[in-house]
N, C-alpha and C. Protein backbone atom coordinates (compact mmCIF):
# COMPACT_ATOMS: atom_id res chain seq x y z
N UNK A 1 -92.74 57.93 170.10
CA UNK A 1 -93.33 57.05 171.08
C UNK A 1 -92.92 57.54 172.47
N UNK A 2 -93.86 57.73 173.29
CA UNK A 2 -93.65 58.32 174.92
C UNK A 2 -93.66 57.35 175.26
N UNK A 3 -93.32 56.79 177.19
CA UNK A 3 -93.11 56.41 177.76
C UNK A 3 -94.25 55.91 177.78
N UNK A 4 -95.19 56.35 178.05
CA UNK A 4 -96.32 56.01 178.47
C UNK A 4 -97.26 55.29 177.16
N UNK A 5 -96.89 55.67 175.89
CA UNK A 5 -97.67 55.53 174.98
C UNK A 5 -96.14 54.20 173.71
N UNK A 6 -96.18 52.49 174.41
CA UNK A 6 -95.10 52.09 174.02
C UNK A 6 -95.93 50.67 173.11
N UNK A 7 -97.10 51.19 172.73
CA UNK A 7 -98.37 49.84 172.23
C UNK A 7 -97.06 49.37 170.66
N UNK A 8 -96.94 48.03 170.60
CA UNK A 8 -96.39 47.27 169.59
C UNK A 8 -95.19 47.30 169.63
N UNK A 9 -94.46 48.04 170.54
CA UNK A 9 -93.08 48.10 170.80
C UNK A 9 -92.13 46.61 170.87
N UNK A 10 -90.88 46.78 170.11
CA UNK A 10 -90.34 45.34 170.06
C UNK A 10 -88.72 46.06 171.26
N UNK A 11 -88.90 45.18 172.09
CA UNK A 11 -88.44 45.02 173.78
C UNK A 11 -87.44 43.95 173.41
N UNK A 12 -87.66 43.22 172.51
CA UNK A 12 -87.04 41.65 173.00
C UNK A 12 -85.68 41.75 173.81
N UNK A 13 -85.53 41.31 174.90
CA UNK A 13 -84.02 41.27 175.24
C UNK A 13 -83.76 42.70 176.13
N UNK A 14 -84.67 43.33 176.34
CA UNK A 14 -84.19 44.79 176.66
C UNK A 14 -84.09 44.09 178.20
N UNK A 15 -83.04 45.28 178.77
CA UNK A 15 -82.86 45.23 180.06
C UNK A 15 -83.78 46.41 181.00
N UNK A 16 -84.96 46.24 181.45
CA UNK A 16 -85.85 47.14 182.26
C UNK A 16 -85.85 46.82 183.74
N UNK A 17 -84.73 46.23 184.12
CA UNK A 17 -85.01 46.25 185.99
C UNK A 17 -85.27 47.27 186.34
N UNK A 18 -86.24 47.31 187.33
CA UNK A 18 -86.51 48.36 188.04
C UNK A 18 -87.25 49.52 187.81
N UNK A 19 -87.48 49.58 186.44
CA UNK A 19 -88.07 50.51 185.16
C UNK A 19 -89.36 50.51 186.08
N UNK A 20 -89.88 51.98 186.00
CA UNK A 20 -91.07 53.16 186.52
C UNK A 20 -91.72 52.76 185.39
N UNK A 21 -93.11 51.90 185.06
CA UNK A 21 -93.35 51.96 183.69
C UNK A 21 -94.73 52.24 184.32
N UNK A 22 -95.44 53.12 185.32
CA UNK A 22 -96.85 53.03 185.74
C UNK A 22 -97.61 53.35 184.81
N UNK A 23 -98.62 52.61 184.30
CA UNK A 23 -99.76 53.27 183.61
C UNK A 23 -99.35 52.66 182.34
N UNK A 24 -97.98 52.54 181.90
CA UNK A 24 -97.83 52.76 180.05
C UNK A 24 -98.32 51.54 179.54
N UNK A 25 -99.09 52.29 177.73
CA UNK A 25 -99.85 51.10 176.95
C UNK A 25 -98.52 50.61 176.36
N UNK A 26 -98.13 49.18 177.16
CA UNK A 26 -97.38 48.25 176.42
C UNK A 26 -98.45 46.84 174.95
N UNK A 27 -99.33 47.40 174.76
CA UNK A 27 -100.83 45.95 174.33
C UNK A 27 -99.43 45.69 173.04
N UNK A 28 -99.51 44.04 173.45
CA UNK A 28 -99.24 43.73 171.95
C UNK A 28 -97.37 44.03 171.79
N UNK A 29 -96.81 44.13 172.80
CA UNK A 29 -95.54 44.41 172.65
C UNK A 29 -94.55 43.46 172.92
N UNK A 30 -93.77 43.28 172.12
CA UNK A 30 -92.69 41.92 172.07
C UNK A 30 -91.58 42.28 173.58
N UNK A 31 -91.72 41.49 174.26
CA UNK A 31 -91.05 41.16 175.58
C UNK A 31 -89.81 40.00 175.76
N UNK A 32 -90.18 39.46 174.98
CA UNK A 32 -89.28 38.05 174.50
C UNK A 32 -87.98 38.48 175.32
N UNK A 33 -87.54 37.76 176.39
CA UNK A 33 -86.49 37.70 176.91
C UNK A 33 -86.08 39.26 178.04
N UNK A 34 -86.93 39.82 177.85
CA UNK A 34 -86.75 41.08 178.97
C UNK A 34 -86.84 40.97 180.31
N UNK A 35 -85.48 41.74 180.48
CA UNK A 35 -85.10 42.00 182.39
C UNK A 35 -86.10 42.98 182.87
N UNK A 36 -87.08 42.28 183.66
CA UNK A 36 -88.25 43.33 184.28
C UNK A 36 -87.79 42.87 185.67
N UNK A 37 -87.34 42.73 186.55
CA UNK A 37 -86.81 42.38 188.36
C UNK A 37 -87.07 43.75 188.27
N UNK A 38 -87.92 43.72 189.34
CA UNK A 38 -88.37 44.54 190.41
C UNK A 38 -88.86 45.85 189.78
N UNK A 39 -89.79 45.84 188.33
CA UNK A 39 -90.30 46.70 187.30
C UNK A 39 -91.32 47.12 188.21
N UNK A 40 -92.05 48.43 188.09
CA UNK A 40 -93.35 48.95 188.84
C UNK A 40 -93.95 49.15 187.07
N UNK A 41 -94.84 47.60 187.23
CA UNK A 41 -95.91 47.80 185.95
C UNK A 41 -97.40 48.17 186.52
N UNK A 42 -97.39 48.74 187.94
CA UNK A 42 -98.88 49.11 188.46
C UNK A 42 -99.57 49.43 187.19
N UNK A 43 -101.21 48.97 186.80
CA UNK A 43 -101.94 49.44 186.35
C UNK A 43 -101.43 49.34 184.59
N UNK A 44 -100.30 49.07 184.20
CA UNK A 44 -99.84 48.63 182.70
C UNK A 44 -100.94 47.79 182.04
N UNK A 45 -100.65 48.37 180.71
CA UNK A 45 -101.72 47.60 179.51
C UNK A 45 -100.77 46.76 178.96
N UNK A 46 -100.80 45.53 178.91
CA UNK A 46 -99.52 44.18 178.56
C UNK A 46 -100.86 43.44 177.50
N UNK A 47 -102.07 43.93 177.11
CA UNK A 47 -102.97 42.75 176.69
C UNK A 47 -102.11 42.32 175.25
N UNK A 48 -102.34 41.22 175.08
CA UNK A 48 -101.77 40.56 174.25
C UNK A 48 -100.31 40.32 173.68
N UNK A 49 -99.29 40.93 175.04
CA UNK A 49 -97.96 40.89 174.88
C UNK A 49 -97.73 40.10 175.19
N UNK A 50 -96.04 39.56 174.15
CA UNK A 50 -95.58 38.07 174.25
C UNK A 50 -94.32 38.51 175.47
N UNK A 51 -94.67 37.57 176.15
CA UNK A 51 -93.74 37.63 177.25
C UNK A 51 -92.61 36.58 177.44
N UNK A 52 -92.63 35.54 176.79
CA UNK A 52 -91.94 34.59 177.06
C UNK A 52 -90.30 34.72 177.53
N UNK A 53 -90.45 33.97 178.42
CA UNK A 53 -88.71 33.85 178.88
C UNK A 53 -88.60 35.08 180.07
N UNK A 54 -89.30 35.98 179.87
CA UNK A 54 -89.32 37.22 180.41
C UNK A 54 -88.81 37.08 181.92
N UNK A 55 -88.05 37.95 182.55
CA UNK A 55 -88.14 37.02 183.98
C UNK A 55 -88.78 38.89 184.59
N UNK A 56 -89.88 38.66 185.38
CA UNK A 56 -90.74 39.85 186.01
C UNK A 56 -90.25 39.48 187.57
N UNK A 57 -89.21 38.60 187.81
CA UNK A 57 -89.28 38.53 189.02
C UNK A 57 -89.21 39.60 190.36
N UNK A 58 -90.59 39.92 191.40
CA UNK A 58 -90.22 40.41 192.28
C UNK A 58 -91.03 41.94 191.44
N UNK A 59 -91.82 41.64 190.02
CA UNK A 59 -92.25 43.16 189.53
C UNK A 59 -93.72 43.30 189.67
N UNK A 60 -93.31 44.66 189.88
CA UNK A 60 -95.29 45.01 190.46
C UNK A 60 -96.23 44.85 189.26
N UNK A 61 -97.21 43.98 188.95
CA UNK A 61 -98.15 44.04 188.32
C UNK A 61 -99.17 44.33 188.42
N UNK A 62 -99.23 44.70 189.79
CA UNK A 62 -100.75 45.49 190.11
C UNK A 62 -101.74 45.86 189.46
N UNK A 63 -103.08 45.47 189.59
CA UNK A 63 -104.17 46.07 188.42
C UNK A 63 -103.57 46.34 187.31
N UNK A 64 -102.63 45.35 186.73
CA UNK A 64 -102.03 45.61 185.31
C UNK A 64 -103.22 44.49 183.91
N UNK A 65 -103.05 45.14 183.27
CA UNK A 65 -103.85 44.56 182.15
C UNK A 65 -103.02 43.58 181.50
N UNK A 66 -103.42 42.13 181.43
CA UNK A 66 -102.59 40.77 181.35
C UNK A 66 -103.41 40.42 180.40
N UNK A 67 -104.61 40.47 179.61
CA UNK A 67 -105.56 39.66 178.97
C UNK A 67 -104.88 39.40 177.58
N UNK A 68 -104.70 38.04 177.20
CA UNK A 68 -104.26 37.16 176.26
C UNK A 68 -102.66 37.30 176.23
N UNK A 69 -101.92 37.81 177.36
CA UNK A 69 -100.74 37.70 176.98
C UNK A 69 -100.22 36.48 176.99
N UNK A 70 -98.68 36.65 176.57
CA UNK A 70 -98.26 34.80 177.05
C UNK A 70 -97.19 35.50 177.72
N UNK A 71 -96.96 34.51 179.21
CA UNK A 71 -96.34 34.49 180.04
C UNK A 71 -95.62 33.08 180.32
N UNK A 72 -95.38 32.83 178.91
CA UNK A 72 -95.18 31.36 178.62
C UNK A 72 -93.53 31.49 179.13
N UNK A 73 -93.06 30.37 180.23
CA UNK A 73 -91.70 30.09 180.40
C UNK A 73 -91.49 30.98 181.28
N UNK A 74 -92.14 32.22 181.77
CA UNK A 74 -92.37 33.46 182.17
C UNK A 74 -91.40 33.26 184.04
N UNK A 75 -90.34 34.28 184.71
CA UNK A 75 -90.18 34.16 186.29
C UNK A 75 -91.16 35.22 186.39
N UNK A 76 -92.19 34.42 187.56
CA UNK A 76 -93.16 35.25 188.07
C UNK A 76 -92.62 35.40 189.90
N UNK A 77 -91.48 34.97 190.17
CA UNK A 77 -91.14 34.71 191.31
C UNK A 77 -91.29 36.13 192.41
N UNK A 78 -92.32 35.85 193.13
CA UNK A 78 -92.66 37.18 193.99
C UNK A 78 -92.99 37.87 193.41
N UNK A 79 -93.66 37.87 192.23
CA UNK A 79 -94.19 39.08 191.24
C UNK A 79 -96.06 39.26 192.07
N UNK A 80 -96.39 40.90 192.13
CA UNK A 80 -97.29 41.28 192.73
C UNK A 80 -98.22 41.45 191.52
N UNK A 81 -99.25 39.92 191.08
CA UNK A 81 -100.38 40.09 190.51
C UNK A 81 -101.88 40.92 190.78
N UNK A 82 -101.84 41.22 192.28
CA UNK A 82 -103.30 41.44 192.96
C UNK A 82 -103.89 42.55 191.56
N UNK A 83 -105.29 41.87 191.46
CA UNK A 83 -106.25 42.85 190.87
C UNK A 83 -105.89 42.86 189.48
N UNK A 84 -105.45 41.94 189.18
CA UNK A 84 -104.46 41.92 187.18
C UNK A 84 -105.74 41.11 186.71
N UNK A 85 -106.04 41.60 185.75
CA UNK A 85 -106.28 41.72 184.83
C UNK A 85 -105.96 40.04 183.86
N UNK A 86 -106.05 38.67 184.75
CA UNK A 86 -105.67 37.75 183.46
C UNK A 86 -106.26 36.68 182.44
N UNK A 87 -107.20 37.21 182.11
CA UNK A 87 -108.19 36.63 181.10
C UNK A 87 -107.27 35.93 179.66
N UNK A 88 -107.69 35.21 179.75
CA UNK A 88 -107.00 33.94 178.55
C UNK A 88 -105.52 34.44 178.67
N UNK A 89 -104.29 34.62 179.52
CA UNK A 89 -103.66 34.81 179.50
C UNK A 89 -102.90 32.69 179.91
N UNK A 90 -101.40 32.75 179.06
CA UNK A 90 -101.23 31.98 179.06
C UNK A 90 -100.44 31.54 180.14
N UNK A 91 -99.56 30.87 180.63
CA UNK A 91 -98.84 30.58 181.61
C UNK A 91 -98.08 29.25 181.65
N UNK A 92 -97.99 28.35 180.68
CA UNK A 92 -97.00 27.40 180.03
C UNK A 92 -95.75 27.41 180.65
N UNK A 93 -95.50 26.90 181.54
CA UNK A 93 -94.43 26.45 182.56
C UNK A 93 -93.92 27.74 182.88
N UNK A 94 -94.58 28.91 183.39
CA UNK A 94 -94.35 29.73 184.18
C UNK A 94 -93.51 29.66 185.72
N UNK A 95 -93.29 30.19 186.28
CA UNK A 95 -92.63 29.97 187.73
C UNK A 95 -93.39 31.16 188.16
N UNK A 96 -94.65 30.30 189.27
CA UNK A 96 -95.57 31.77 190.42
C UNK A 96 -94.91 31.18 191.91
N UNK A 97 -93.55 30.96 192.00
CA UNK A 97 -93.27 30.68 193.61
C UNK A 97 -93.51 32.45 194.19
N UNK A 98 -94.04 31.98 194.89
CA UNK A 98 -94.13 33.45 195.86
C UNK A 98 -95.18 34.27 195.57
N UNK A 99 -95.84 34.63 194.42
CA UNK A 99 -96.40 35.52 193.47
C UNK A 99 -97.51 35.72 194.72
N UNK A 100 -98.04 36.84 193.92
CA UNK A 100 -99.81 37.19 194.69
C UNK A 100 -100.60 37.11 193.53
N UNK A 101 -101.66 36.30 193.72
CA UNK A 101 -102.78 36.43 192.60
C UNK A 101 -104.08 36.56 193.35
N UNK A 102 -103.94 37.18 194.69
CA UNK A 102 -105.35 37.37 195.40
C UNK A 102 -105.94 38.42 194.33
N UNK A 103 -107.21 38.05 194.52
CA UNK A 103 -108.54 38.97 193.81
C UNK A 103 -107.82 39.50 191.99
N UNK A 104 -107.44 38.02 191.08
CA UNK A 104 -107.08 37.95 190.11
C UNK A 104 -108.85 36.98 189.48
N UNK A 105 -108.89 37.14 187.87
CA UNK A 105 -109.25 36.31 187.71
C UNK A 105 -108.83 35.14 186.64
N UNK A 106 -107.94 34.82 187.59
CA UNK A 106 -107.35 33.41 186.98
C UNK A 106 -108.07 32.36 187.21
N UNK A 107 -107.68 31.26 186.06
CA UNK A 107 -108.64 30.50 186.31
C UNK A 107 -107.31 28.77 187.17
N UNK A 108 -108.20 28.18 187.24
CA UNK A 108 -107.38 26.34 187.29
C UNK A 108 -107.08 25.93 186.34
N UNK A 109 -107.71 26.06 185.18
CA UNK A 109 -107.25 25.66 184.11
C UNK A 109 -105.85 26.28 183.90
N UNK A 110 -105.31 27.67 183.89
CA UNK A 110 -104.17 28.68 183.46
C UNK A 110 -103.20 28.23 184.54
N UNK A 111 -103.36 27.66 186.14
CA UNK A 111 -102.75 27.52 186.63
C UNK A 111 -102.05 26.27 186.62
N UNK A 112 -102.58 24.66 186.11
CA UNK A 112 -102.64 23.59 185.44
C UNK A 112 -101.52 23.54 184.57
N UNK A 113 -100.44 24.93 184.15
CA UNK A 113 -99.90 25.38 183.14
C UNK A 113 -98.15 25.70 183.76
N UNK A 114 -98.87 25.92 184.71
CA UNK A 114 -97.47 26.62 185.83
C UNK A 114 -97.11 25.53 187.04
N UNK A 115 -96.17 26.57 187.91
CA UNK A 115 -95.59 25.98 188.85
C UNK A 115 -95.83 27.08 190.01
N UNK A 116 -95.65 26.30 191.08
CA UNK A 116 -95.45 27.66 192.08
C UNK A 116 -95.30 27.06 193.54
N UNK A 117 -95.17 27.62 194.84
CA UNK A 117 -94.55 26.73 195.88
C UNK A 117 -95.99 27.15 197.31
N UNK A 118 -95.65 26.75 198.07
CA UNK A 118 -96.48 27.12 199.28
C UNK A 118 -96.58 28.78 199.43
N UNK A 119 -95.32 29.55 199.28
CA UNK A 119 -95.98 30.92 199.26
C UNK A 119 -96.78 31.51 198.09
N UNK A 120 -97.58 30.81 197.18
CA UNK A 120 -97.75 31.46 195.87
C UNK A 120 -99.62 31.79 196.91
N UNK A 121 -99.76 32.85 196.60
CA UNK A 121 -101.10 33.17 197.30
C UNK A 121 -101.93 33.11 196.05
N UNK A 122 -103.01 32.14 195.99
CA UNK A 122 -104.22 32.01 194.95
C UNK A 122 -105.63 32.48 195.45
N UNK A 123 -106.26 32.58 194.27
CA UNK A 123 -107.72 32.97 194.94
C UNK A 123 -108.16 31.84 195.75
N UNK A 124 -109.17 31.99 196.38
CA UNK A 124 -109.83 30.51 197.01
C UNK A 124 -110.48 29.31 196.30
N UNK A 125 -109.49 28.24 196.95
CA UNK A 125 -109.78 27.36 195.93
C UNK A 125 -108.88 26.96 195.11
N UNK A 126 -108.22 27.35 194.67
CA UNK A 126 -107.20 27.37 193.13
C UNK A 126 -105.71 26.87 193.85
N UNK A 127 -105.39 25.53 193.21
CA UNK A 127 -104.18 25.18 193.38
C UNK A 127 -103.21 25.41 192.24
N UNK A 128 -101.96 25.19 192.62
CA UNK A 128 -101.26 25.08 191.54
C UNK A 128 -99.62 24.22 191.78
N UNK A 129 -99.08 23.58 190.91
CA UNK A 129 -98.53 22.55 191.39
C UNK A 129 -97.20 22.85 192.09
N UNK A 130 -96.12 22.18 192.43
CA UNK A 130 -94.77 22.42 193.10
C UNK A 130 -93.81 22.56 192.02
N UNK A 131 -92.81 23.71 192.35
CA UNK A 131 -92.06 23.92 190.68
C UNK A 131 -90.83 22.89 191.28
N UNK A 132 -90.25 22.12 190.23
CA UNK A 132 -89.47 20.91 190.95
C UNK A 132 -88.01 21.76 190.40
């Protein structure tokens, strides 16, 4: 398994701060509890990875592929969504304080799910509530 090529990989618990992961097919890979702070996932394939607990805080997700993951329980705190990829992706008491989700297509419903504060940037239109 290359770097780049990490599809079904079991992560749970791994420590990846800061981890260069541009481009790599993570689809479908167990995340459960992984240190991603300040990860460069630009352009990453995450579709259908379980993310829970995960804390991404502050990690680039850029045009990363998010579709059906769960980001359930998920720190999205300052995490850079623009251009991701999040189709039926879940978000079950997530934390988006700070996050960017300009030109995402998330929906109200996914955000209905989370938390996030005055800096959380949404598409137009799209609220999402105060994380207490």
């Amino acid at each position: 398994m290359t770097s780049q090529d990490m599809k079904r990989a079991n992560l749970v618990n791994t420590n990846l701060r800061q981890a260069k992961l541009f481009g790599a097919d993570l689809g479908e890979a167990k995340l459960y509890g992984a240190e991603l702070q300040k990860a460069n996932l630009h352009g990453v394939n995450l579709q259908k990875a379980s993310l829970w607990a995960a804390n991404l805080q502050a990690a680039s997700l850029f045009q990363a592929n998010l579709q059906e993951a769960s980001l359930n329980d998920t720190n999205l705190q300052f995490a850079d969504l623009r251009e991701a990829n999040l189709h039926k992706t879940t978000f079950l008491r997530a934390n988006l304080s700070g996050a960017n989700l300009r030109d995402t297509n998330v929906t109200q419903q996914q955000l209905d799910e989370a938390c996030g504060n005055k800096n959380t940037i949404l598409p137009t239109s799209l609220t999402v509530k105060t994380c207490s």
